[in-house]
Each structure stands twice: as C-alpha cells, then as structure tokens.
Protein backbone atom coordinates (compact mmCIF):
# COMPACT_ATOMS: atom_id res chain seq x y z
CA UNK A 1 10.99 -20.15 -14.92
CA UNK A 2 13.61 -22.18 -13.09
CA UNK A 3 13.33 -22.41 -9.50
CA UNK A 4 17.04 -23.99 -8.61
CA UNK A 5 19.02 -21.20 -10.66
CA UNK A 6 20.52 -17.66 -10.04
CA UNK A 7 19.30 -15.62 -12.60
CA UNK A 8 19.03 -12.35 -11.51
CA UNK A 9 18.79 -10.09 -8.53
CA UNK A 10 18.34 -6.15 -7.68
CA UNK A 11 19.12 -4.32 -5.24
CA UNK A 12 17.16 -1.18 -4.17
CA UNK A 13 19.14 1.16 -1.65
CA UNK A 14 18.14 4.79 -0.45
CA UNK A 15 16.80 6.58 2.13
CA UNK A 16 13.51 6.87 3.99
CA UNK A 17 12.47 10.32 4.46
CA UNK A 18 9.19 10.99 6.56
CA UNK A 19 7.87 14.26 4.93
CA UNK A 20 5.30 13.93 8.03
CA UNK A 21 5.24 12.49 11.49
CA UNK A 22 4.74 8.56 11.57
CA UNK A 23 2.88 6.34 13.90
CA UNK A 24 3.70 2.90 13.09
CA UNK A 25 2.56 1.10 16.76
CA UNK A 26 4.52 -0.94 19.32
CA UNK A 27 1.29 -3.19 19.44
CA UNK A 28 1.45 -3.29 23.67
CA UNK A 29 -0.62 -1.67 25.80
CA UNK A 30 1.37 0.48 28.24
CA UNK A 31 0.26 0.64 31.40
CA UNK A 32 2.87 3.48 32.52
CA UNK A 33 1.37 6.48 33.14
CA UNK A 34 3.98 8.43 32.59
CA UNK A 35 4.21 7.11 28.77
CA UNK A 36 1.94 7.18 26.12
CA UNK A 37 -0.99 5.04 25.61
CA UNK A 38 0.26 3.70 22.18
CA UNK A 39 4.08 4.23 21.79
CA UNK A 40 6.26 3.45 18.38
CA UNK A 41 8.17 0.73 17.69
CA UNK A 42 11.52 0.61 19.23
CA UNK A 43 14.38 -1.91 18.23
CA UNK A 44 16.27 -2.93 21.60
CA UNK A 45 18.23 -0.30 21.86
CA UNK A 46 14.98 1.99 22.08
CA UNK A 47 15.47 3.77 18.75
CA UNK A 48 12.11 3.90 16.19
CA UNK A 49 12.80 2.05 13.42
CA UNK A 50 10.24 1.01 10.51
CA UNK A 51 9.94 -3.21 10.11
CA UNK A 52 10.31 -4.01 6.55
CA UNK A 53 7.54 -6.66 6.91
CA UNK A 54 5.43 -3.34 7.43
CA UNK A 55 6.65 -1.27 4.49
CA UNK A 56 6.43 -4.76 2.52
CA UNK A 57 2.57 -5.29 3.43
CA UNK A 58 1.64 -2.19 2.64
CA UNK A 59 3.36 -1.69 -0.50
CA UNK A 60 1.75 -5.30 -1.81
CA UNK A 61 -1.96 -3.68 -1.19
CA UNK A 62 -0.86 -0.62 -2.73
CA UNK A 63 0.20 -2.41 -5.71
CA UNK A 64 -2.65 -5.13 -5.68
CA UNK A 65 -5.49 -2.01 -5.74
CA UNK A 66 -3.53 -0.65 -9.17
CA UNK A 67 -3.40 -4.35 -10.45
CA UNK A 68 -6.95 -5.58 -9.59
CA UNK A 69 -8.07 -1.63 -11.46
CA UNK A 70 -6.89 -3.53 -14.82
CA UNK A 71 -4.67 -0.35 -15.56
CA UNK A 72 -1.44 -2.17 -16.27
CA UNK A 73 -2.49 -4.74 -19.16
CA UNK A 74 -1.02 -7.70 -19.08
CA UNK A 75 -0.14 -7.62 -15.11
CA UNK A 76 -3.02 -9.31 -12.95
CA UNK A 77 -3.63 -8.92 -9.03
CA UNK A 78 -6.40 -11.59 -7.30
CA UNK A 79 -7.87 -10.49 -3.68
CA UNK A 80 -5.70 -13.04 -1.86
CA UNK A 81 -7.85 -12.87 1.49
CA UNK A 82 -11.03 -13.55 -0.14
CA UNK A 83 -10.66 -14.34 -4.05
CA UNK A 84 -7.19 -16.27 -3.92
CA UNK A 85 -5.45 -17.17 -7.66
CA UNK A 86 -4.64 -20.49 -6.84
CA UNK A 87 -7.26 -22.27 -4.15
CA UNK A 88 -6.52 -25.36 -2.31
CA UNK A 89 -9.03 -27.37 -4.53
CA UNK A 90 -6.54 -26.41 -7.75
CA UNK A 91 -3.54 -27.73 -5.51
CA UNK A 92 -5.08 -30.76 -5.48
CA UNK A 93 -6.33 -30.94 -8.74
CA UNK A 94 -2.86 -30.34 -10.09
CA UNK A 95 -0.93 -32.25 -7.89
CA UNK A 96 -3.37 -35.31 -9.06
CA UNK A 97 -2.93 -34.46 -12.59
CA UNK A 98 1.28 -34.38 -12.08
CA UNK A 99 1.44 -37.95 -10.52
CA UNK A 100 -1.67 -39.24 -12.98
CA UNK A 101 1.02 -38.40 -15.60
CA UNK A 102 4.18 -39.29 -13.71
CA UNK A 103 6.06 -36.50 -13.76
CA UNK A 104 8.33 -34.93 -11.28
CA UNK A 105 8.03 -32.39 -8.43
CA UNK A 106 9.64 -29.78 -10.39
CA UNK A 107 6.93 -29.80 -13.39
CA UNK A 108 4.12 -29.56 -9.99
CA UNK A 109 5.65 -26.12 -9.06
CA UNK A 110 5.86 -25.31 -12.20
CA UNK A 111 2.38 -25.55 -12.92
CA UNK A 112 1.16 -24.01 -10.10
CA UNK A 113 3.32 -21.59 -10.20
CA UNK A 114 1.86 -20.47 -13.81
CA UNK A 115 -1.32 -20.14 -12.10
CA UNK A 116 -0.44 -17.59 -9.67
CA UNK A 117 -1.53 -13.62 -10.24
CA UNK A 118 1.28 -11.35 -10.76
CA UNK A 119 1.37 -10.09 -7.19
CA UNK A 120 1.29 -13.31 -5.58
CA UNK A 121 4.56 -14.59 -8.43
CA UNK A 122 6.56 -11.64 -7.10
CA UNK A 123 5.40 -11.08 -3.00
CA UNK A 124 4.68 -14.56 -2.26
CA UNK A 125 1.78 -16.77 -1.75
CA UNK A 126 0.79 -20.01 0.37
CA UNK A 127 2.57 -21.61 -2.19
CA UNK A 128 5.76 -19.83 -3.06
CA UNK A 129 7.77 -17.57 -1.24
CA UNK A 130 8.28 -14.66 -2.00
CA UNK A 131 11.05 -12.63 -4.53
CA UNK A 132 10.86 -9.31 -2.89
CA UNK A 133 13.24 -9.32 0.59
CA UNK A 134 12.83 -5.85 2.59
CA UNK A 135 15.27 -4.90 5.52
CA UNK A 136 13.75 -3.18 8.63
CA UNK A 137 14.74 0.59 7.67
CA UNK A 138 16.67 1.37 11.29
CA UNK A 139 17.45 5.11 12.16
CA UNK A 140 20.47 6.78 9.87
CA UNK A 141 24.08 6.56 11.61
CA UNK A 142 24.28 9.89 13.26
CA UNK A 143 20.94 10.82 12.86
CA UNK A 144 18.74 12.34 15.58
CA UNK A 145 15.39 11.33 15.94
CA UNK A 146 12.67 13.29 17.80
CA UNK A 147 9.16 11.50 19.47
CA UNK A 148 6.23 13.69 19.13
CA UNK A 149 3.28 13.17 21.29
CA UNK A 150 -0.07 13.94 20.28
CA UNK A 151 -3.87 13.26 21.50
CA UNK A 152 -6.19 11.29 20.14
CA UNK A 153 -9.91 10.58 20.71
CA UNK A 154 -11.49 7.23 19.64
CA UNK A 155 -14.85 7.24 18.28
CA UNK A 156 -17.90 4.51 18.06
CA UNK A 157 -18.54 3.39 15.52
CA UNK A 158 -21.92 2.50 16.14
CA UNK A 159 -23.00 6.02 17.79
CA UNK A 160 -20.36 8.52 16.41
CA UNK A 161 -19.83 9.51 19.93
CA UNK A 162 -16.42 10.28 21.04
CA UNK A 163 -15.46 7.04 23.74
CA UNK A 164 -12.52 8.20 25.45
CA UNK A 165 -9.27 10.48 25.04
CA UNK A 166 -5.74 8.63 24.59
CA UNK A 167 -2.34 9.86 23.53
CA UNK A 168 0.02 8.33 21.00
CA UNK A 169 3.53 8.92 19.94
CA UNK A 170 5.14 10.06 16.81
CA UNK A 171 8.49 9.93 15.03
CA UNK A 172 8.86 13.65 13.86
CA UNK A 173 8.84 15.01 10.43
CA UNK A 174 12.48 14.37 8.99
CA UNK A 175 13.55 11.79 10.20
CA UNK A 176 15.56 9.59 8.30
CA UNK A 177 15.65 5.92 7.43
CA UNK A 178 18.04 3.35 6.07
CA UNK A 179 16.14 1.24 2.46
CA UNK A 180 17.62 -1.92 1.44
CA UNK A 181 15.21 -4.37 -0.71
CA UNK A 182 16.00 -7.29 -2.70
CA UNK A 183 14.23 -9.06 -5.63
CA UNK A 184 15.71 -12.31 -6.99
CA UNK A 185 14.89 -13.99 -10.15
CA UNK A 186 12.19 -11.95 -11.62
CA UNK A 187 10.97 -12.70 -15.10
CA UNK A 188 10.95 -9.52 -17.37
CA UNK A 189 7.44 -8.88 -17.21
CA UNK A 190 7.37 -8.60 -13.85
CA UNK A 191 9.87 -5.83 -14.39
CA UNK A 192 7.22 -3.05 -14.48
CA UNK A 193 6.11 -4.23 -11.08
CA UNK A 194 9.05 -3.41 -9.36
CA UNK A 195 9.16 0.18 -11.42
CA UNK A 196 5.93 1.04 -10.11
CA UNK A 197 7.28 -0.19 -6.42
CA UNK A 198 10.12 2.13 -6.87
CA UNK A 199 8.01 5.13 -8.80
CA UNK A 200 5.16 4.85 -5.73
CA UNK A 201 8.32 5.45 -2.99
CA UNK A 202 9.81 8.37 -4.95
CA UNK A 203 7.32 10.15 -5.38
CA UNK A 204 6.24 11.00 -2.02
CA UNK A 205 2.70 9.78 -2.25
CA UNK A 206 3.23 6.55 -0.19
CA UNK A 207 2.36 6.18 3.72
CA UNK A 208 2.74 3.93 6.13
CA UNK A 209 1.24 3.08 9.79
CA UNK A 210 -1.12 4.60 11.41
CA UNK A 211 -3.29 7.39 11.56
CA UNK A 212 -2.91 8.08 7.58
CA UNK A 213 -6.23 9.71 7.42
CA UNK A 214 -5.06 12.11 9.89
CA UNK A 215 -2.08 12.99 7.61
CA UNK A 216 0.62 11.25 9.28
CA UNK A 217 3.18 8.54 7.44
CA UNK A 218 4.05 10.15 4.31
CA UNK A 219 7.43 9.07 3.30
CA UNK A 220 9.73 9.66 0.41
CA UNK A 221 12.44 6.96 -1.06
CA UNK A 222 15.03 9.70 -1.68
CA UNK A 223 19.61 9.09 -2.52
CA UNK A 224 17.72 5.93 -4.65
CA UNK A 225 20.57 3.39 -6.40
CA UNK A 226 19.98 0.29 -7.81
CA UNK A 227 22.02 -2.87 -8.99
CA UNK A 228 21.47 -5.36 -11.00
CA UNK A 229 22.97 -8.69 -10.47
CA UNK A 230 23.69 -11.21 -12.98
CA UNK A 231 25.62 -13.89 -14.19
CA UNK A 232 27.94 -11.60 -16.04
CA UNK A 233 28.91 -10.18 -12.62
CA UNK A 234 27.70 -12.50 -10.00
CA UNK A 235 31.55 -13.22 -9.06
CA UNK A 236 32.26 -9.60 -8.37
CA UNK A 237 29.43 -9.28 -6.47
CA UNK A 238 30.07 -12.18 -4.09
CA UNK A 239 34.11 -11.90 -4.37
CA UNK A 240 34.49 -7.68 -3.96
CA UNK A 241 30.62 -7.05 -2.50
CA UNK A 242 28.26 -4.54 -3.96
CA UNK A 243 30.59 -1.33 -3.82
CA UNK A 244 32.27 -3.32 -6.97
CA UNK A 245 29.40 -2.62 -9.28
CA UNK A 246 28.29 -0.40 -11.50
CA UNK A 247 24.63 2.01 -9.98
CA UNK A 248 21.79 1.66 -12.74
CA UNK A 249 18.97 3.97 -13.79
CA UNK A 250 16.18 3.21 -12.61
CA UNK A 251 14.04 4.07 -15.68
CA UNK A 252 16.61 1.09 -17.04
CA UNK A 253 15.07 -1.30 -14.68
C-alpha cells in the first residue's frame, strides 16, 4: 500500500430519503418554553440537516457488528473501544523494531498499518486517518422540510418508573437529503466493504439518531451514482470536474 500516491478514489452521490421521522439532537438544553425540550440539529440558517460525522459513526458500528460476526471471510473488525487491533504497547514495539533495523518512517507505517483490522484500514484509527470522507447531507434545493413534535417520557432505569414527561422534535417523513461520500485509495479487498456500505443505505434498513427503538430514523440512499477515479482519468476529473465522467454500477464496484 503506498501512502504518498493517488491511486484511486470513489465517489458515492444520491439522496437521503427518511422513510420515517428523524431525531438526530441539537445536543443543548433549551430553556425556551415555547420550544421543545430537545430540538434537531439546525445548520445556521436554521434548516435540519444530518452531520456526516453522524451518518459516518453509525455506519462504522453497523459494519463493525457484521465484521466482528465472522460472516464476510477474509474481512476482520476488532472492538476499537475496548479490544483495539493495534494497542499502544505494539506501537512501541514496532517503532523499536523499525529503528533497531534502521529503516525509514515509511516502512513504520507500513507495518503498522498491516496490523490494523479491516474497519479501522478503511474508517480510521489512532493511527491512520481515515479513507472514507462523508459530507453533512443539508436539506435538497427547493425542498420543504416539516418539524414534527412529539412527547416523550423518560424512564429509570433502576425502578422502571416513568421520571418525567418531555417533548422532542422531528424532521417529518420525506424529507430529503443531499449524499456525497468519498473513499480514496482503497485496496481491492476492501472493495466489498464499501458494497456492503452502499447495499446497507439502499436498502432501507439503515437508521440514524435517536429514538430508533421507537421507529424513527429509517432512511433510504435512493438516485445512487458512483465514480470511480483513477489514473486513467484523474486529469478529466480535476481539469472538466466530475460531470466529465462516466456513472458506474454499483454491483461493478
């Protein structure tokens, strides 16, 4: 794998369709009483929009549960919280091993890089960044979108006793989203990784923020195209921009 060459990149494009309402927080507390208790996130012109470091966390433990099942042979997921693939005592064993032998920086990342699980080789770890590159999916141009409100009543935990009634908002059912994601330089057999990605968010079976158990943030990748970007037409793409290529199937991924 080189690290200081172009060698590929995709492009995933498409719309966001929420088949059901979603709740994906503001993270303040409002103390307005004429607003909810736990309002969406709004972009600064005060329009919902989903942040792609949202859709990207949750599609990594989406794929890291398949992974860590053992399902896809060959492809490997660790439990990066607890059970990491690489720990800071390998860094250092490595890193003594490289300069014990004299060799350069580049044969260091190399190593460790071989070490890493396939999730952490194409979302990122402590060590490398990441391959994958998701855009915060703002509202559509033209689109409407409507806030739901709804009630909610917290529970505890530790009696099962309902604690105290709130309200939340909700970005309605149909509303739609703008999708842009990027991967750059994946190795081929990481390939089947970013199928499933792309299988998971057509389908219809993928949601997102809060209150999922209640049924909420369902959404659907739907008007899907996707480039591929190499060195065959890398001067196309950067000369005449993406309209200039040619769409591929995804199933050709």
């Amino acid at each position: 794998m080189l690290f200081n060459k172009f060698q590929n990149k995709y492009i995933i494009k498409g719309t966001l369709y929420a088949l059901t309402p979603l709740h994906i927080g503001s993270g303040q507390e409002n103390f307005d009483p004429v607003l909810a208790d736990n309002t969406v996130i709004r972009d600064h012109k005060g329009i919902p929009y989903i942040p792609g470091s949202s859709l990207k966390g949750t599609i990594r433990s989406y794929i890291e549960r398949i992974l860590y099942s053992g399902v896809y042979k060959g492809l490997n997921s660790c439990l990066i919280v607890n059970e990491p693939c690489v720990s800071d005592d390998d860094i250092k064993k490595i890193k003594k091993e490289i300069k014990d032998k004299n060799l350069n920086d580049k044969k260091e990342a190399e190593e460790i890089y071989s070490k890493l699980c396939s999730v952490c080789k194409l979302f990122g770890s402590n060590y490398f960044a990441s391959k994958i590159h998701i855009r915060d999916a703002n509202l559509k141009s033209g689109e409407k979108v409507y806030i739901d409100m709804r009630d909610g009543v917290a529970i505890d935990r530790d009696t099962g006793t309902e604690n105290n009634k709130y309200d939340f908002e909700c970005v309605s059912s149909g509303s739609k989203f703008d999708f842009y994601m990027t991967v750059d330089n994946i190795e081929d057999e990481l390939l089947e990784i970013l199928k499933l990605i792309i299988s998971i968010l057509k389908n219809g079976d993928f949601r997102i923020g809060g209150k999922t158990s209640a049924g909420l943030g369902s959404i659907q990748l739907q008007e899907v195209k996707i480039y591929k970007i190499t060195m065959d037409n890398l001067k196309t793409y950067l000369e005449k921009g993406l309209e200039a290529l040619e769409e591929m199937e995804w199933e050709n991924v």
